[in-house]
C-alpha atoms as a PDB file:
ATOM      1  CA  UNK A   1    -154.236 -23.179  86.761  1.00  0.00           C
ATOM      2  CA  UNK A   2    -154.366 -19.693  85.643  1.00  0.00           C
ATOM      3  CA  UNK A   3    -151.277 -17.495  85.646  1.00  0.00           C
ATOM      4  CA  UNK A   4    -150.496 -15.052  88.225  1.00  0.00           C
ATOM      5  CA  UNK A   5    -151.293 -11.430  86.482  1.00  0.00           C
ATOM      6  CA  UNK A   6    -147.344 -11.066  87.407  1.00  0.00           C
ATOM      7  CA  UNK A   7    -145.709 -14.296  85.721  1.00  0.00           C
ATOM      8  CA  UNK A   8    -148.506 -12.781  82.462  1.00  0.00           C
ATOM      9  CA  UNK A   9    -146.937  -9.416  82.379  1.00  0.00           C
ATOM     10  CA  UNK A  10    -143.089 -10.602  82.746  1.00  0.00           C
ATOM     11  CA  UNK A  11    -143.626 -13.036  80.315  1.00  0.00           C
ATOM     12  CA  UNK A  12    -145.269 -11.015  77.582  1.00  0.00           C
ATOM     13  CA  UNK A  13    -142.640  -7.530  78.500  1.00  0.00           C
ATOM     14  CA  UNK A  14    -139.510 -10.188  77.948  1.00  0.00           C
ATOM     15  CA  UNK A  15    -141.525 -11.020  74.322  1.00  0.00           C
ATOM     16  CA  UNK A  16    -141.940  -6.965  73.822  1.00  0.00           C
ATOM     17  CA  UNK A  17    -138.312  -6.412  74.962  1.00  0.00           C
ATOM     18  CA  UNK A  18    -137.143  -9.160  72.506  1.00  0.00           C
ATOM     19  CA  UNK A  19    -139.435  -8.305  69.725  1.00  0.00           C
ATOM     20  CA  UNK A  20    -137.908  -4.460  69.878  1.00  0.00           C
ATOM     21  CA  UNK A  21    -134.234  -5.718  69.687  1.00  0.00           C
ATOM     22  CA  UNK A  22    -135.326  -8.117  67.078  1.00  0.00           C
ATOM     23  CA  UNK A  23    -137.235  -5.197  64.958  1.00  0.00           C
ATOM     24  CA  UNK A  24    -134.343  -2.863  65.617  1.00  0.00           C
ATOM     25  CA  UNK A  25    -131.673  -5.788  64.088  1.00  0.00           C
ATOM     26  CA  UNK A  26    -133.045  -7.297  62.060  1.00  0.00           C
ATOM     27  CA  UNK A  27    -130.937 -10.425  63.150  1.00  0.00           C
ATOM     28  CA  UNK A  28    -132.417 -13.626  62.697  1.00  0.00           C
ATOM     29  CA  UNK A  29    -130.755 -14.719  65.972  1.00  0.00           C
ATOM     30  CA  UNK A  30    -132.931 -11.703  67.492  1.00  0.00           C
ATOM     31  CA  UNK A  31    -135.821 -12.959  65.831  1.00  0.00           C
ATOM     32  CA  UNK A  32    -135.578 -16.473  67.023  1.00  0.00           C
ATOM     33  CA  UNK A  33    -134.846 -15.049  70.857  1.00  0.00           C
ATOM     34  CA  UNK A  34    -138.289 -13.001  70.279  1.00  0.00           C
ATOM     35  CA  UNK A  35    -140.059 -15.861  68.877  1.00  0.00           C
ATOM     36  CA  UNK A  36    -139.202 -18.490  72.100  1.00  0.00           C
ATOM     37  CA  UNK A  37    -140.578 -15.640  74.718  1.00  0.00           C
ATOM     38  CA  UNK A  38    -143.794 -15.694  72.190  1.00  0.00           C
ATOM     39  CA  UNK A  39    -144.091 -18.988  73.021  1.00  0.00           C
ATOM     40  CA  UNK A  40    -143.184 -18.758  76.579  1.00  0.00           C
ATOM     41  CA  UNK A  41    -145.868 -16.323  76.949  1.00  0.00           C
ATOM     42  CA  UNK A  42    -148.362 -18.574  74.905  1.00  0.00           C
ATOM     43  CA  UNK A  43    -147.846 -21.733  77.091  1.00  0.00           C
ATOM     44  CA  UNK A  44    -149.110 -19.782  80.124  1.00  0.00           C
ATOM     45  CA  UNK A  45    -152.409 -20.109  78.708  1.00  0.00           C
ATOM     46  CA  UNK A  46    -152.208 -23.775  77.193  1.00  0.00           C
ATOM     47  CA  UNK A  47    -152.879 -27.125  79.117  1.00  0.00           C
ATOM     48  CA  UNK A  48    -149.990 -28.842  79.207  1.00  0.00           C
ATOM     49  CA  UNK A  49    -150.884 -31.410  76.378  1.00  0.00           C
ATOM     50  CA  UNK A  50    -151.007 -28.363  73.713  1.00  0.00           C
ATOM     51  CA  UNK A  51    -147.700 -26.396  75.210  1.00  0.00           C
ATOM     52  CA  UNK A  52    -145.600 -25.647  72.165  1.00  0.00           C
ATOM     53  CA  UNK A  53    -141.880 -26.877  72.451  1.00  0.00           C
ATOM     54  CA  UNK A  54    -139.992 -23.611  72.839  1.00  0.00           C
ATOM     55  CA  UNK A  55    -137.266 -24.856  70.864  1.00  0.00           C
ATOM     56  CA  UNK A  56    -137.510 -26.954  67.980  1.00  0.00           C
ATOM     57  CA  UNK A  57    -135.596 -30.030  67.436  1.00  0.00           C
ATOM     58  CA  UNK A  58    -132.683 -29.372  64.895  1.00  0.00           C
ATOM     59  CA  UNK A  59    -133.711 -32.823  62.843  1.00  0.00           C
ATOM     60  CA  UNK A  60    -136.908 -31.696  62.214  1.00  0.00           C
ATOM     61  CA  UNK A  61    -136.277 -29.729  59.021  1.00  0.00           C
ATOM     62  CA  UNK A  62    -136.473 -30.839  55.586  1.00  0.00           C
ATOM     63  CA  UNK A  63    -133.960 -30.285  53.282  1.00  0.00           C
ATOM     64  CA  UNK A  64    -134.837 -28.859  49.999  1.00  0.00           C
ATOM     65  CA  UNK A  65    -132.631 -30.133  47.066  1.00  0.00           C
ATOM     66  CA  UNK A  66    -131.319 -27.011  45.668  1.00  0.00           C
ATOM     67  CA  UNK A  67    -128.887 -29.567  43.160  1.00  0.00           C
ATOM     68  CA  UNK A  68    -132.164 -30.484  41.446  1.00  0.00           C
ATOM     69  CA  UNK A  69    -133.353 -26.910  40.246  1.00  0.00           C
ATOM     70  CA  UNK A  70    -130.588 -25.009  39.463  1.00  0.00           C
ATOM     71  CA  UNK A  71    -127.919 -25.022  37.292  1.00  0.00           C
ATOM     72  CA  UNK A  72    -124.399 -26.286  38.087  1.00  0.00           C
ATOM     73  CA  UNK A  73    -121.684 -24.536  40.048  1.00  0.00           C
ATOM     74  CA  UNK A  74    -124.477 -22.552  41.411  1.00  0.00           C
ATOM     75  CA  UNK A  75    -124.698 -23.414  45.080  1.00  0.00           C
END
């Protein structure tokens, strides 16, 4: 089913409005805000078996091993 022209426009003026604030920041928080309405705006137009999670899981992030290229006492 095809958004309503209304739930569109809210969706992708709370991405503007977030973007903005983000822009105007430059806080990474801001910038995370901005980037869940992105995707709040983008699953209007998905089918539900390609929606986008709008957060992301917190174990889902590799850990790079900083010990292994620098020298020590550095991080």
């Amino acid at each position: 089913m095809m958004p309503t022209q209304q739930e569109q426009s809210a969706a992708f003026e709370e991405y503007a409005n977030r973007r903005r604030k983000a822009d105007a920041s430059l806080s990474i928080d801001d910038g995370r805000l901005a980037a869940e309405a992105w995707i709040i705006f983008l699953n209007l137009y998905l089918p539900d078996h390609q929606k986008m999670p709008v957060r992301r899981r917190a174990d889902n992030v590799a850990i790079f091993p900083f010990h292994r290229i620098s020298s020590p006492g550095r991080f």
